[in-house]
Protein backbone atom coordinates (compact mmCIF):
# COMPACT_ATOMS: atom_id res chain seq x y z
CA UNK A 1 54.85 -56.56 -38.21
CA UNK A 2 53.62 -53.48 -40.17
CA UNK A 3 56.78 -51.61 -40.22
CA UNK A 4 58.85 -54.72 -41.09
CA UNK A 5 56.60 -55.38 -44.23
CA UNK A 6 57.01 -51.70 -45.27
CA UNK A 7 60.75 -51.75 -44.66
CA UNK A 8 60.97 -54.86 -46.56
CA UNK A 9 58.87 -53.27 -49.24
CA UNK A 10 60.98 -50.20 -49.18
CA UNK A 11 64.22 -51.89 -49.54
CA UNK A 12 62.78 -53.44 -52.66
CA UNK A 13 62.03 -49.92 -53.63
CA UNK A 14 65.32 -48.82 -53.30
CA UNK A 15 67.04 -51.30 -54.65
CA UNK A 16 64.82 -51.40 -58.13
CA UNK A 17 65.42 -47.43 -58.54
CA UNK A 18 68.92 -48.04 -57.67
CA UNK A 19 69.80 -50.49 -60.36
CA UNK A 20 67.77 -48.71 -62.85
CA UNK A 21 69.10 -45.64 -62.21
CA UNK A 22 72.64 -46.67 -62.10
CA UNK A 23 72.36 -49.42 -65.00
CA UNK A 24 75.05 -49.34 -66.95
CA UNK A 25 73.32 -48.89 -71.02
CA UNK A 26 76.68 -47.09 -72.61
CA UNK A 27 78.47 -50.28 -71.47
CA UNK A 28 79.48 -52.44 -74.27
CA UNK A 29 79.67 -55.56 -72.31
CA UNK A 30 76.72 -54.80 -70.16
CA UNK A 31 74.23 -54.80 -73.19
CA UNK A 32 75.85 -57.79 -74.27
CA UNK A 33 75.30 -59.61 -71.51
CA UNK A 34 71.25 -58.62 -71.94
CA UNK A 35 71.47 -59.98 -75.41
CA UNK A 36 72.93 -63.22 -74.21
CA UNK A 37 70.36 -63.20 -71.63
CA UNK A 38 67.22 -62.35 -74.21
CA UNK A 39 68.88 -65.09 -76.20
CA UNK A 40 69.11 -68.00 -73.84
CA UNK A 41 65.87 -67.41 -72.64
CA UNK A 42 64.37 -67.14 -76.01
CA UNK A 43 66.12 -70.32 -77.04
CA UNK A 44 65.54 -71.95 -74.19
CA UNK A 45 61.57 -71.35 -74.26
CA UNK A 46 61.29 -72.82 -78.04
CA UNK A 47 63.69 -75.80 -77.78
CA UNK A 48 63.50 -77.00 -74.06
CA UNK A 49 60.13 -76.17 -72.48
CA UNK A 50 57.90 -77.77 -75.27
CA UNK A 51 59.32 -80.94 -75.72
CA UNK A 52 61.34 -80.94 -72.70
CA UNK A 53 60.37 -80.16 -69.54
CA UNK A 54 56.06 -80.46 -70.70
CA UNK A 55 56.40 -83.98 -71.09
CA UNK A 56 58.54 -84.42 -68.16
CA UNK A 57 55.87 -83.07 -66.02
CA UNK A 58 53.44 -85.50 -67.11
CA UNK A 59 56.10 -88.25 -66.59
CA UNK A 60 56.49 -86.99 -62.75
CA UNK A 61 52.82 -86.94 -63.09
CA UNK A 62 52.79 -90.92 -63.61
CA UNK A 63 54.94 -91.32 -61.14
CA UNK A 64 52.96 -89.61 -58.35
CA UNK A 65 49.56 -90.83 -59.06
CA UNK A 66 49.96 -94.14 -60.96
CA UNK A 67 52.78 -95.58 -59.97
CA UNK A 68 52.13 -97.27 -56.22
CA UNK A 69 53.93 -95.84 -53.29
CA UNK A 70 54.87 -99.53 -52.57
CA UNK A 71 56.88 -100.14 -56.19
CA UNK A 72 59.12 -96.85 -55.33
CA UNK A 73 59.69 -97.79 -51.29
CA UNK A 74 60.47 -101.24 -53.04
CA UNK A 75 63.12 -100.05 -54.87
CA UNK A 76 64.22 -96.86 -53.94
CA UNK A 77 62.78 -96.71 -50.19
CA UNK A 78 65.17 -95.82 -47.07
CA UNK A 79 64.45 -99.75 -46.30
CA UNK A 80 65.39 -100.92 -49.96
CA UNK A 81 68.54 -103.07 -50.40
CA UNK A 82 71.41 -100.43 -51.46
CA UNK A 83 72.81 -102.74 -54.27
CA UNK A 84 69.00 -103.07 -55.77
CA UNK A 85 68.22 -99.21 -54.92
CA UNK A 86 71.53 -97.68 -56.12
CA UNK A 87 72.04 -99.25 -59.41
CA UNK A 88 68.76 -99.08 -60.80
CA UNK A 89 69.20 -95.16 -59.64
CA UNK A 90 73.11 -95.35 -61.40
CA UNK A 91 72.02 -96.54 -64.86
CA UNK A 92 68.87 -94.63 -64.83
CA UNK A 93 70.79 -92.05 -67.05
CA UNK A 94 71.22 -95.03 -69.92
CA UNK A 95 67.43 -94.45 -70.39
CA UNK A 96 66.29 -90.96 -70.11
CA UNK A 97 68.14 -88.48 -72.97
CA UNK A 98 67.68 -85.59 -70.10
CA UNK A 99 69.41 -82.44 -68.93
CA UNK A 100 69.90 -81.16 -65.42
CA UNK A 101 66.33 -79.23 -65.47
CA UNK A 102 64.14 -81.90 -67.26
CA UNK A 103 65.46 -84.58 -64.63
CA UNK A 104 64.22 -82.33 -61.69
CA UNK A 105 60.07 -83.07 -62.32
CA UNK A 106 60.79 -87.23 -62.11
CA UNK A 107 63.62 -86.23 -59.16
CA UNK A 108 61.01 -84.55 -57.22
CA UNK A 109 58.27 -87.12 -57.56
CA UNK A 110 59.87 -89.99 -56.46
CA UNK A 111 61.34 -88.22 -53.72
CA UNK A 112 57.77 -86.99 -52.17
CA UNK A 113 56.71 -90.73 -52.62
CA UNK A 114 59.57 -92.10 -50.50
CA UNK A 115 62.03 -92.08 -51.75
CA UNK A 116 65.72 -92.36 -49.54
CA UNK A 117 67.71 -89.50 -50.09
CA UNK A 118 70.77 -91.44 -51.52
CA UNK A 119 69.14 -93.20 -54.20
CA UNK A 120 66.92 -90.23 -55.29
CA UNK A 121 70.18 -88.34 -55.03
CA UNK A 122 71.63 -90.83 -56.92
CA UNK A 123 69.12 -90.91 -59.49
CA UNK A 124 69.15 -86.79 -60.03
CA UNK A 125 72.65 -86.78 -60.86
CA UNK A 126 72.94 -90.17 -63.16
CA UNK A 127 69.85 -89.05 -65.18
CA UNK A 128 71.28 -86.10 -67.27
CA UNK A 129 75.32 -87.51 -66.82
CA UNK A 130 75.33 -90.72 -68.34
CA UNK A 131 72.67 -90.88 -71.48
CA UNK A 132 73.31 -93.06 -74.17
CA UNK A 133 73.48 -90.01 -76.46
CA UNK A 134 75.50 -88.16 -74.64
CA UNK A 135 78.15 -90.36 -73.70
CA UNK A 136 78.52 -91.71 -77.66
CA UNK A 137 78.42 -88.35 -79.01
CA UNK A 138 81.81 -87.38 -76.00
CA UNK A 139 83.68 -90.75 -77.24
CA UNK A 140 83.12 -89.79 -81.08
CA UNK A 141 84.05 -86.31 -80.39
CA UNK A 142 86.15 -86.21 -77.91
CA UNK A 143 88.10 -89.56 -77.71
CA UNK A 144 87.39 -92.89 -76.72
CA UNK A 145 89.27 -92.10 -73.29
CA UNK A 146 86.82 -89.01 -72.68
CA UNK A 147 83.65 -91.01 -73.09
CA UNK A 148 84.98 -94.08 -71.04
CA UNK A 149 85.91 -91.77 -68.28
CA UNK A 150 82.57 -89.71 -68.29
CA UNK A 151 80.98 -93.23 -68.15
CA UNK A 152 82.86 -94.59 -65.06
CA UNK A 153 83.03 -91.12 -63.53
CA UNK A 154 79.46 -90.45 -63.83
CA UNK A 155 77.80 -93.91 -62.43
CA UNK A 156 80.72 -93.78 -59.36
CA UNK A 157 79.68 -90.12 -58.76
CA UNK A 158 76.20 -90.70 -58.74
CA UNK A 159 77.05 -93.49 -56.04
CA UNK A 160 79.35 -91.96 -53.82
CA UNK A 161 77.72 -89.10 -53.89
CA UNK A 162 74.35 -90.32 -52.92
CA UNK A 163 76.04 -92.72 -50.50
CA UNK A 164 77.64 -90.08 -48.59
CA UNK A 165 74.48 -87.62 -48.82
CA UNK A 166 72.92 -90.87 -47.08
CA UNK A 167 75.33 -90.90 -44.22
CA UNK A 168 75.96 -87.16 -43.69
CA UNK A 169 71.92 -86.78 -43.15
CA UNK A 170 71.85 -90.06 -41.68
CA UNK A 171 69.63 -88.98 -38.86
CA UNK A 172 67.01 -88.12 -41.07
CA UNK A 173 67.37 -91.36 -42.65
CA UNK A 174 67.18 -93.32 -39.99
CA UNK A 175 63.71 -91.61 -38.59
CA UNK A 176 62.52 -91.86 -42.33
CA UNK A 177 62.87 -96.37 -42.44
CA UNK A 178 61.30 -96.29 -39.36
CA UNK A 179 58.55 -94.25 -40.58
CA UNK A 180 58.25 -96.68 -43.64
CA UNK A 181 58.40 -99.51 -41.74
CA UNK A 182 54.84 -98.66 -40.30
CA UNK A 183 53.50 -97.79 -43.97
CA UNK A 184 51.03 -99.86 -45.00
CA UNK A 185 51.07 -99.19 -48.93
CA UNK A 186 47.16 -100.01 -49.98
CA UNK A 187 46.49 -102.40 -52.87
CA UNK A 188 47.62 -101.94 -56.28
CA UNK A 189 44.93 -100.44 -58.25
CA UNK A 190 45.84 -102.40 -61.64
CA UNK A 191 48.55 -104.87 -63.23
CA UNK A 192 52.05 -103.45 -63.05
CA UNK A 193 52.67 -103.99 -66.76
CA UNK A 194 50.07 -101.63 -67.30
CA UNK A 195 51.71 -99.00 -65.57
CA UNK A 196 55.20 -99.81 -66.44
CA UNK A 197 53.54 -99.41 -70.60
CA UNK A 198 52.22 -96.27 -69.69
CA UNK A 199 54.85 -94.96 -68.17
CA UNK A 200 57.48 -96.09 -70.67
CA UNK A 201 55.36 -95.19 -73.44
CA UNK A 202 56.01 -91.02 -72.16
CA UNK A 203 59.40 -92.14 -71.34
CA UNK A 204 60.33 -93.28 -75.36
CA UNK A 205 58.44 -90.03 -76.50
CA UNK A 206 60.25 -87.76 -74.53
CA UNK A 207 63.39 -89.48 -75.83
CA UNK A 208 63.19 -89.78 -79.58
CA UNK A 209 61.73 -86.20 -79.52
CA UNK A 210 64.51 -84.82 -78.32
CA UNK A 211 66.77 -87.02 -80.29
CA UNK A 212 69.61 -85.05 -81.30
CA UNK A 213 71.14 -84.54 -84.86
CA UNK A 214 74.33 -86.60 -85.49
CA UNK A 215 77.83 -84.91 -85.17
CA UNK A 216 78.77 -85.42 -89.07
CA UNK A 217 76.81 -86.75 -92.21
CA UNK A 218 78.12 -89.99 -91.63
CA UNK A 219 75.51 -92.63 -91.94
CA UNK A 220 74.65 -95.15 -89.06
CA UNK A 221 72.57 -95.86 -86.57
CA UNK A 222 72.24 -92.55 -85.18
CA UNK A 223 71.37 -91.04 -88.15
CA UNK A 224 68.50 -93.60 -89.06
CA UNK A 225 66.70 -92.56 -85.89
CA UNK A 226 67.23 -89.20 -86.14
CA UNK A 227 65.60 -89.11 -90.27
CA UNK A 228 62.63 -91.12 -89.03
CA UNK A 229 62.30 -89.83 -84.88
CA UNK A 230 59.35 -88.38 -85.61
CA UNK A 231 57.81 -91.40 -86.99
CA UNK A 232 58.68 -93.21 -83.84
CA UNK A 233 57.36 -90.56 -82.28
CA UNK A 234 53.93 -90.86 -83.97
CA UNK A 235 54.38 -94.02 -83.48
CA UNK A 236 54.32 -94.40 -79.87
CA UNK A 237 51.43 -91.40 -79.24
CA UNK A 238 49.41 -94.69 -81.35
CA UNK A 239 50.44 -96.67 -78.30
CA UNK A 240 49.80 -94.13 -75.47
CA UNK A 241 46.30 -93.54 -77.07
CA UNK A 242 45.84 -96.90 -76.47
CA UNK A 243 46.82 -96.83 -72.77
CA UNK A 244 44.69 -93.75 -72.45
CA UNK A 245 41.79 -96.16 -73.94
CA UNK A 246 42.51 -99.19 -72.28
CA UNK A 247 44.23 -98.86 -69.46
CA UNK A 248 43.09 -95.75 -68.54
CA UNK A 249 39.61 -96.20 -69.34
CA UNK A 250 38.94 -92.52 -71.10
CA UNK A 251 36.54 -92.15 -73.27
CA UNK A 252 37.46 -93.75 -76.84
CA UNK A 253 35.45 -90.42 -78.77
CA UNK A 254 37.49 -87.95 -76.91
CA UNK A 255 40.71 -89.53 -77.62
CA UNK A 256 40.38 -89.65 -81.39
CA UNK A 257 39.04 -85.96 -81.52
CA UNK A 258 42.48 -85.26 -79.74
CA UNK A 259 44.10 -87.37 -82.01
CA UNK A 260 42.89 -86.06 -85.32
CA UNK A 261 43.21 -82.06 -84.21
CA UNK A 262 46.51 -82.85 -83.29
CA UNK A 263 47.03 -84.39 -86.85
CA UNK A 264 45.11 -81.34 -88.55
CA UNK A 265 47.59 -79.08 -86.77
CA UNK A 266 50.80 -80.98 -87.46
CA UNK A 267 49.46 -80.78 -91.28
CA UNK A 268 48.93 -76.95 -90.67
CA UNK A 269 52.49 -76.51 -89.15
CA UNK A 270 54.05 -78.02 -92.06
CA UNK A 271 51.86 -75.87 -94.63
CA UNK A 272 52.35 -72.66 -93.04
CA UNK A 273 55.66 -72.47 -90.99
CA UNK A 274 59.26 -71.96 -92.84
CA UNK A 275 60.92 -73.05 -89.58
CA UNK A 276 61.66 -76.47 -89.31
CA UNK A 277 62.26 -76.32 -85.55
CA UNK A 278 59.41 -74.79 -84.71
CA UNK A 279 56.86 -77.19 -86.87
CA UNK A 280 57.36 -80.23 -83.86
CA UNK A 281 56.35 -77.53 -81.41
CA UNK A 282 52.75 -76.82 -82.53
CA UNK A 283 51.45 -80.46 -82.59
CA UNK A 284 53.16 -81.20 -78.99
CA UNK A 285 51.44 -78.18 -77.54
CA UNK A 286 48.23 -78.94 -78.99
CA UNK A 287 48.46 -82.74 -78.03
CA UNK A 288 49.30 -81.86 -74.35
CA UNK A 289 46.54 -79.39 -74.42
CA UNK A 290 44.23 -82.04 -75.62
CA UNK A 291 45.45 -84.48 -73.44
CA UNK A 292 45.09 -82.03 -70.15
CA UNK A 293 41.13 -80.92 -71.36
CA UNK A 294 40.79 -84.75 -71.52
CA UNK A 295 41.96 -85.54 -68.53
CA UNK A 296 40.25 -82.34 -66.91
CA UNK A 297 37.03 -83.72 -68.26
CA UNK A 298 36.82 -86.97 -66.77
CA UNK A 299 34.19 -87.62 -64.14
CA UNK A 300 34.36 -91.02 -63.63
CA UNK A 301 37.74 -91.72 -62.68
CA UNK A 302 39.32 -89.14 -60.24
CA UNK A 303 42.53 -90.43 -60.76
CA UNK A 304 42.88 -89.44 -64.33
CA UNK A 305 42.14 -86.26 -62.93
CA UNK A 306 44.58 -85.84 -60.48
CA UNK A 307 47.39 -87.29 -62.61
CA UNK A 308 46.48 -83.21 -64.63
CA UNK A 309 46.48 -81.82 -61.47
CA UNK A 310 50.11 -83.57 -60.18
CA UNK A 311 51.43 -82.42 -63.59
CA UNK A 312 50.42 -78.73 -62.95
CA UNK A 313 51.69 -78.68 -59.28
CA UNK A 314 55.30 -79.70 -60.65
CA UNK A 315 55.02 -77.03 -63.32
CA UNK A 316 54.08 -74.50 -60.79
CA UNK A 317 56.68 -75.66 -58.68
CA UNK A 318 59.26 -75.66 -61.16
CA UNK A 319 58.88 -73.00 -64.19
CA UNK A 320 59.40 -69.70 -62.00
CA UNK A 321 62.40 -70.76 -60.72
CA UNK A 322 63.25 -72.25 -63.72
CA UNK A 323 62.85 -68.93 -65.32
CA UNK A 324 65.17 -66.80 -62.64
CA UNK A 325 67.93 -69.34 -62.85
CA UNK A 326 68.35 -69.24 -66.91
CA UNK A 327 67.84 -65.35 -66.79
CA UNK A 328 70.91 -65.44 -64.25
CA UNK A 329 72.50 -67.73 -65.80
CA UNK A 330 72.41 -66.03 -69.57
CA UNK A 331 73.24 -62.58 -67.97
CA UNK A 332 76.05 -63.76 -65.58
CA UNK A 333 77.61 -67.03 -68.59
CA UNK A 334 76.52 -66.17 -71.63
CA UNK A 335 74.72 -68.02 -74.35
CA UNK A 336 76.53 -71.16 -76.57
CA UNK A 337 74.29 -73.27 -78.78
CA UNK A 338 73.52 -73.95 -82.04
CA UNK A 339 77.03 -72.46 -83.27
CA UNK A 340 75.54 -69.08 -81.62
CA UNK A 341 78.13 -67.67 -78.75
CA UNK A 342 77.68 -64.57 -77.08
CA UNK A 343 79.32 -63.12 -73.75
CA UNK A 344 77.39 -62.67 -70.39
CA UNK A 345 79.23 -60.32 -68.14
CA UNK A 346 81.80 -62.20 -66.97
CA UNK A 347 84.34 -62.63 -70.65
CA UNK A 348 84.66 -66.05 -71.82
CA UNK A 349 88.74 -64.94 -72.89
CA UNK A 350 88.61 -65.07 -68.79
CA UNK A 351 87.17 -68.74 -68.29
CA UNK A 352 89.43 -69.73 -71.54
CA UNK A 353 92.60 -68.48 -69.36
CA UNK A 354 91.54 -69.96 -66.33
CA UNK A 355 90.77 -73.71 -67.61
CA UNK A 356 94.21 -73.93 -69.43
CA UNK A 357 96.37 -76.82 -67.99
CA UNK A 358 95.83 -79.33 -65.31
CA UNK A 359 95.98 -77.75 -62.46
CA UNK A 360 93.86 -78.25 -59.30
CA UNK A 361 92.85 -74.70 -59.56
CA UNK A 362 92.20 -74.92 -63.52
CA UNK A 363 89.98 -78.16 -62.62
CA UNK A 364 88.21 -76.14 -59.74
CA UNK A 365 87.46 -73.49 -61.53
CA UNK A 366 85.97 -75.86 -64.82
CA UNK A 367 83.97 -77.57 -62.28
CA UNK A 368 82.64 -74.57 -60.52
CA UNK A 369 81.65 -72.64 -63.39
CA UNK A 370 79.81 -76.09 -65.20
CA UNK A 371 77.99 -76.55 -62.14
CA UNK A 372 76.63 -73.09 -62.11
CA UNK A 373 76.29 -73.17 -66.54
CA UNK A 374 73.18 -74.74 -68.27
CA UNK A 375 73.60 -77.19 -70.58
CA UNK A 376 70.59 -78.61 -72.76
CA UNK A 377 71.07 -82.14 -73.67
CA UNK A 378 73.97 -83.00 -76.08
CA UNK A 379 75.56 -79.06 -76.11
CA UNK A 380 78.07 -79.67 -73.84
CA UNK A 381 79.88 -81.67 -76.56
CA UNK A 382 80.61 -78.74 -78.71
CA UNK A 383 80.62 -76.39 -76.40
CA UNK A 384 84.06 -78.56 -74.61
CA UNK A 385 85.25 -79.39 -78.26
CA UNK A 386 85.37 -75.66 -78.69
CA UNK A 387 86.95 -74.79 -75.43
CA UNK A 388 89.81 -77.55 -76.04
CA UNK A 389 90.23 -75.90 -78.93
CA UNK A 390 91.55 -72.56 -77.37
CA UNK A 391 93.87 -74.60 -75.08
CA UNK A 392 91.15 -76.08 -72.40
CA UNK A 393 93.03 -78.82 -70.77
CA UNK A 394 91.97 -82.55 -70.74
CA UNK A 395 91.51 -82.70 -67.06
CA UNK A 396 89.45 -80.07 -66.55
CA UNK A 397 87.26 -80.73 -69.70
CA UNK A 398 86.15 -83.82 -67.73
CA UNK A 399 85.46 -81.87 -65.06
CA UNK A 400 83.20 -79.96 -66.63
CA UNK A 401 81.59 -83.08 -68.42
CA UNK A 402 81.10 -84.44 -65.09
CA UNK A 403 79.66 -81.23 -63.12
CA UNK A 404 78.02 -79.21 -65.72
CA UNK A 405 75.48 -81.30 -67.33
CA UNK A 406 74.28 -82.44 -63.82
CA UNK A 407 74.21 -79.00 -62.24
CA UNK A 408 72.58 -75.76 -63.46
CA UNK A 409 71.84 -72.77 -61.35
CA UNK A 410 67.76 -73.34 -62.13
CA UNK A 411 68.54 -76.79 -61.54
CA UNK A 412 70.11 -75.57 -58.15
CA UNK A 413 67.20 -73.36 -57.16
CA UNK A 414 64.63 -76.07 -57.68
CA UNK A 415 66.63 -78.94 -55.38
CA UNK A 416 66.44 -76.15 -53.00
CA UNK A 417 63.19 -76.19 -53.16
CA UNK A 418 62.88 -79.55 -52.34
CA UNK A 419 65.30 -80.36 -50.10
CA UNK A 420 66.11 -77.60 -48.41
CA UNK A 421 69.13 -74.84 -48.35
CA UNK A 422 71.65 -77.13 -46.35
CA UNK A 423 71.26 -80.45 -48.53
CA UNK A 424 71.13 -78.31 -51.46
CA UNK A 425 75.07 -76.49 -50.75
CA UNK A 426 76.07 -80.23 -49.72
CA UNK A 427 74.84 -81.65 -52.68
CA UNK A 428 76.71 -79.06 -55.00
CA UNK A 429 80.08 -79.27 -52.86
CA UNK A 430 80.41 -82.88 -53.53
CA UNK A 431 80.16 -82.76 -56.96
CA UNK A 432 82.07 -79.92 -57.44
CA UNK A 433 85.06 -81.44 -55.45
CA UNK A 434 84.69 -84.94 -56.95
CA UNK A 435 84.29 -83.10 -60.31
CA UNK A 436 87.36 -81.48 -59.26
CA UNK A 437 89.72 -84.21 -58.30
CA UNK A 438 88.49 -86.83 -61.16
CA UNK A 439 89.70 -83.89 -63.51
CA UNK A 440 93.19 -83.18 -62.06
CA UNK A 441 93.63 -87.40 -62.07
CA UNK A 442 92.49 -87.68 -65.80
CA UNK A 443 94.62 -84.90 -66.75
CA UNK A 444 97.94 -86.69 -65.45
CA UNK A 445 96.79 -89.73 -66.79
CA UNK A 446 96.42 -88.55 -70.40
């Protein structure tokens, strides 16, 4: 066993001095593809992780500690009716404004509570496809026909696809209902309105936080709530102070203290920092840091407790590989957002060439590499508007609508994680090839 660790550790040797010693610095292209990298990560660590994938945890938190294992057997159990189970899972993307990492934390939870694997399959690929935000901004930019298509693609893919993830592992299925048909669920421990306000409450923050700006300066709707989302957002921390009071049952002292050093540093944030994106960030961290010392503090309800300590075991879970899959993803892809492009190592000029037409192998290849891209919520609307631009077809533009916002390499290495290598590949295939063949249909149609 000795020698096997040391020739493992040697290897690792090796390989490190090898790819130092051999990286290429002189290379134009290479260093570019570092500066993409240093950029997507940077990017991705001040606009996604804070008011993101933080509150998400806490969300999955709810999930696994409040919210009682018989509610999600009830409705999303191997035993639960597959009309009931699967649409709930299908429109699930209507009300979470998520991308394909921030859906992983609530995937994940409801999974280890019991989940089946077709609905919770169901539910991980609905949640970032089919927001409300996304799919108005694809029919205002992109045409009416885009946005109806990535509407009725994305709820039948999230069916189908969970459907037939369902049958291909049906084995496991079947020795999972008869496992919950022995389950006892204990009683629940308070009203579910209660749980459903807390619960929503984290849900509504996490959305108007990460509302996005509108397309144009037109006035509307989507404007209003974008001027005043942080007042809704204020707003509804009022309410989940509340829950944290009433429902809760923390301590009413130790709520306001968090309340009014969150306020003092929201004032200080405004007063001292010139960057308007970065001024949400302070208050959220300090509110979720004054939320976990609360929760850490509590001796006299454990469960408050271990809804911090479910939090922290997704974030453990999730973050590292989180972290690889962006860094591979910035070096290998590139980074496009906020009118910022730059190259990874593999030319854009070449994915340009390859996603011209309608062909099977243009829609393929759009699929393949949006499965493998990140997009944060809302950027793959520019990011295709630009694309069709330099002569991106119409077919495979909804192929990538329909696989990339779903699929992500980090959001790849977590399901792995999860479920395992083999679901995992199986899970990717399908989309991919559905992806693939709702492209090359759209593109003939239109």
């Amino acid at each position: 066993m000795e020698t096997k660790k040391d020739l493992k550790i040697l290897f690792w040797i090796v390989a490190v001095f090898v790819a130092v010693f051999f990286m290429p610095l002189g290379s134009e292209s290479f260093m570019t593809a570092v500066n993409a990298t240093l950029d997507l990560t940077k990017w991705y660590a001040r606009e996604h992780i804070v008011l993101c994938l933080l509150p998400a945890f806490f969300i999955a938190g709810v999930i696994a500690v409040f919210v009682s294992q018989s509610s999600v057997l009830k409705y999303f159990g191997a035993n639960a009716k597959k009309w009931l189970s699967y649409t709930i899972a299908s429109v699930s993307g209507g009300i979470l404004a998520v991308c394909s990492c921030t859906i992983l934390p609530l995937f994940t939870s409801i999974y280890k509570r019991g989940a089946g694997l077709g609905p919770a399959i169901a539910f991980l690929y609905s949640g970032p496809a089919i927001s409300i935000l996304s799919i108005i901004l694809t029919a205002r930019i992109l045409g009416i026909e885009m946005g109806v298509a990535r509407i009725i693609g994305a709820i039948l893919f999230s069916v189908v696809i969970g459907l037939t993830m369902s049958f291909i592992f049906r084995k496991e299925e079947k020795s999972k209902k008869e496992e919950q048909m022995n389950i006892v669920p204990p009683p629940e421990k308070r009203p579910i309105w209660q749980t459903s306000f807390h619960f929503f409450t984290l849900v509504l923050i996490l959305v108007f936080a990460n509302w996005g700006a509108p397309a144009t300066s037109e006035m509307g709707m989507w404007y209003c709530i974008f001027t005043y989302k942080w007042h809704m957002v204020g707003i509804l921390s009022l309410l989940l102070c509340w829950s944290l009071v009433k429902i809760l049952k923390l301590r009413l002292v130790w709520v306001i203290t968090g309340v009014v050093i969150t306020v003092i540093s929201t004032i200080l944030a405004n007063l001292f920092i010139d960057n308007a994106k970065l001024i949400p960030l302070i208050p959220m961290v300090v509110a979720i840091t004054s939320l976990s010392i609360i929760l850490l503090a509590d001796k006299q309800n454990e469960e408050n407790r271990e809804w911090l300590f479910a939090s922290w075991g997704f974030a453990k879970q999730i973050l590292p590989l989180m972290a690889i899959g962006v860094t591979m993803a910035g070096f290998l892809l590139g980074s496009t957002h906020d009118n910022t492009a730059i190259a990874g190592i593999i030319p854009n000029s070449w994915i340009e060439w390859a996603v011209g037409g309608n062909s099977l192998l243009s829609n393929f290849f759009a699929s393949f590499t949006g499965a493998f891209m990140y997009f944060a919520t809302l950027t793959e609307v520019p990011i295709i508007q630009g694309l069709l631009a330099s002569g991106m077809g119409k077919g495979p533009a909804l192929a990538l609508l329909l696989a990339g916002p779903s699929l992500s390499l980090p959001n790849m290495l977590v399901i792995r994680g999860v479920l395992g290598t083999k679901k995992t590949i199986v899970y990717v295939l399908l989309v991919i090839v559905m992806a693939t063949i709702s492209g090359y249909i759209f593109g003939n149609l239109f």
